[in-house]
Protein backbone atom coordinates (compact mmCIF):
# COMPACT_ATOMS: atom_id res chain seq x y z
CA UNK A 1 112.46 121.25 99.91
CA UNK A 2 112.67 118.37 97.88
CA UNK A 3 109.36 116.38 96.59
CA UNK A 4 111.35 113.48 95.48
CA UNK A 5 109.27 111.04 97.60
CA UNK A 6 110.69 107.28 96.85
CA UNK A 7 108.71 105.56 99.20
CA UNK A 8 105.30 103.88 97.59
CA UNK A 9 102.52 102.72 98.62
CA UNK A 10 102.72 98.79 99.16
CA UNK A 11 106.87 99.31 100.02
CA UNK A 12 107.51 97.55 103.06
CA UNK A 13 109.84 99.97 105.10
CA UNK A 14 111.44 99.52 108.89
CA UNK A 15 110.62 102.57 111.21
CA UNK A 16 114.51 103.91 112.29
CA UNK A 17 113.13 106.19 115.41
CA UNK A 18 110.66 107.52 117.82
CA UNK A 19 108.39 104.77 119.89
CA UNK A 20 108.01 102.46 116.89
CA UNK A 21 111.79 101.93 116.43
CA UNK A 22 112.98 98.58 114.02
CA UNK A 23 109.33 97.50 113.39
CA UNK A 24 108.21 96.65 109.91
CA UNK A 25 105.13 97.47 107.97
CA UNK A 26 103.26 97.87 104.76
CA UNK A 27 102.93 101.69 103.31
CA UNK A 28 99.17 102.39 103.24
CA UNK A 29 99.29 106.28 102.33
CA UNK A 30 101.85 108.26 101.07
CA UNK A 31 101.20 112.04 101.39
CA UNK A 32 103.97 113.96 99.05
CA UNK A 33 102.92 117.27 100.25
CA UNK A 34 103.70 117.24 103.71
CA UNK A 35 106.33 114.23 103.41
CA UNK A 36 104.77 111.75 105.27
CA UNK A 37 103.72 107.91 105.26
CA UNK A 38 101.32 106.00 106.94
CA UNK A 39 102.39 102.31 108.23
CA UNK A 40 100.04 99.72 108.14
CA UNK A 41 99.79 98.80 112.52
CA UNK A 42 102.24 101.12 113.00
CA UNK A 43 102.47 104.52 115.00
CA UNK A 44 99.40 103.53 116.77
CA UNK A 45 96.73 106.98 118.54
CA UNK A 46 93.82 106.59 120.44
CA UNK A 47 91.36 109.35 119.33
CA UNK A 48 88.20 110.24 120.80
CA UNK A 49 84.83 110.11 118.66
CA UNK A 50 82.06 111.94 119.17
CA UNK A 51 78.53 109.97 118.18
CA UNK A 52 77.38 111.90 114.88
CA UNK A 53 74.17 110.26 114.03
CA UNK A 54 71.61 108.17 116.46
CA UNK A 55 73.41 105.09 115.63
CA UNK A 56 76.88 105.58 115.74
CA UNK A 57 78.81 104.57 118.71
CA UNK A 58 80.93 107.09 120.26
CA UNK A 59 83.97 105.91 122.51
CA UNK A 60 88.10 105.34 121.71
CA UNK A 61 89.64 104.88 118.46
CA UNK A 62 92.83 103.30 117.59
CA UNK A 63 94.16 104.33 114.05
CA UNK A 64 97.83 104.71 112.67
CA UNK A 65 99.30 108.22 112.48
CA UNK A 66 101.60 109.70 109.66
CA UNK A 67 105.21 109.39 110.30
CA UNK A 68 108.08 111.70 108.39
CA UNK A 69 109.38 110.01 105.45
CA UNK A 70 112.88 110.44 106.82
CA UNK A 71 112.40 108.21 109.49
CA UNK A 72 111.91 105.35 107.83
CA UNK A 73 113.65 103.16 105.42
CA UNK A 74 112.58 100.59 102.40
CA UNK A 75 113.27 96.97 103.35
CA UNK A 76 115.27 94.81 100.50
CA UNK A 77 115.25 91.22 101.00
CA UNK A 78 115.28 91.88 104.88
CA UNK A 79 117.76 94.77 105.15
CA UNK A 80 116.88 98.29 105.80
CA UNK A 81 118.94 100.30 102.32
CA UNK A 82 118.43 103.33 101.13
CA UNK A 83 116.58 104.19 97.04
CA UNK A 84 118.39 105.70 94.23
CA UNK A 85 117.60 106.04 90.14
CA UNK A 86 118.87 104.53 87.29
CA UNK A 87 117.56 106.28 84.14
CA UNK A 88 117.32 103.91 81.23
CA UNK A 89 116.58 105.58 77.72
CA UNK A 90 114.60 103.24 75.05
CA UNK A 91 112.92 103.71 72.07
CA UNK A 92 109.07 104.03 71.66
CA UNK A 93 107.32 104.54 68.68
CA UNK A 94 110.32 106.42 66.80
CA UNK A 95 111.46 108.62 69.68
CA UNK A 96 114.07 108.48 72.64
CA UNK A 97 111.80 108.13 76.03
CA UNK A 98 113.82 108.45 79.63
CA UNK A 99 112.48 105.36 81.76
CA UNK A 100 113.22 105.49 85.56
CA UNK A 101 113.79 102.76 87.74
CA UNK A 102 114.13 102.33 91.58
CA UNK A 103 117.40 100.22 92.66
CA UNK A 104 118.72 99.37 96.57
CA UNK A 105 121.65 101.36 97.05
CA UNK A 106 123.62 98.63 99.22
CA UNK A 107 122.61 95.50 96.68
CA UNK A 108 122.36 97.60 93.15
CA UNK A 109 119.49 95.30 92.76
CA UNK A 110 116.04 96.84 90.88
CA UNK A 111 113.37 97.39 92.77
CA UNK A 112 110.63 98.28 90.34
């Protein structure tokens, strides 16, 4: 299983299935363990809270549910495209230091 996780948090990414299909959203959470995001409005539950304390109001909760990274996709200037690497070496300091960089596959452009 690969923990190469190039979705960030802040990426705005288009959801490619389930009930959510072609909407956009902002990445709030990325969890690399279990290779999932969170999408800001996105993948909406209701979930039912129990009162803990005297004041807290008890009732239905709407809150955004982790989808699989694989089923959505980074938006680049509008288009859904997928992330690859470039590695670019450079000199710090006296010694040769790898620097990666995130680039859309379909433009070549550099992401970050």
């Amino acid at each position: 299983m690969s923990n190469s996780v190039k979705i960030k948090r802040g990426d705005t990414v288009v959801i490619t299935t389930g009930k959510d299909k072609d909407k956009k959203g902002k990445v709030l959470v990325v969890d690399r363990k279990k290779n999932r995001v969170i999408v800001e409005g996105q993948n909406m539950i209701t979930k039912h809270v129990k009162a803990n304390q005297q004041g807290q109001q008890s009732g239905l909760v709407k809150k955004e549910a982790p989808i699989h990274i694989s089923n959505v996709m980074y938006l680049h200037k509008g288009k859904p495209t997928r992330i690859g690497y470039t590695v670019e070496q450079k000199e710090v300091n006296g010694k040769m230091v790898n620097i990666k960089h995130r680039v859309a596959k379909s433009t070549g452009d550099q992401i970050d």
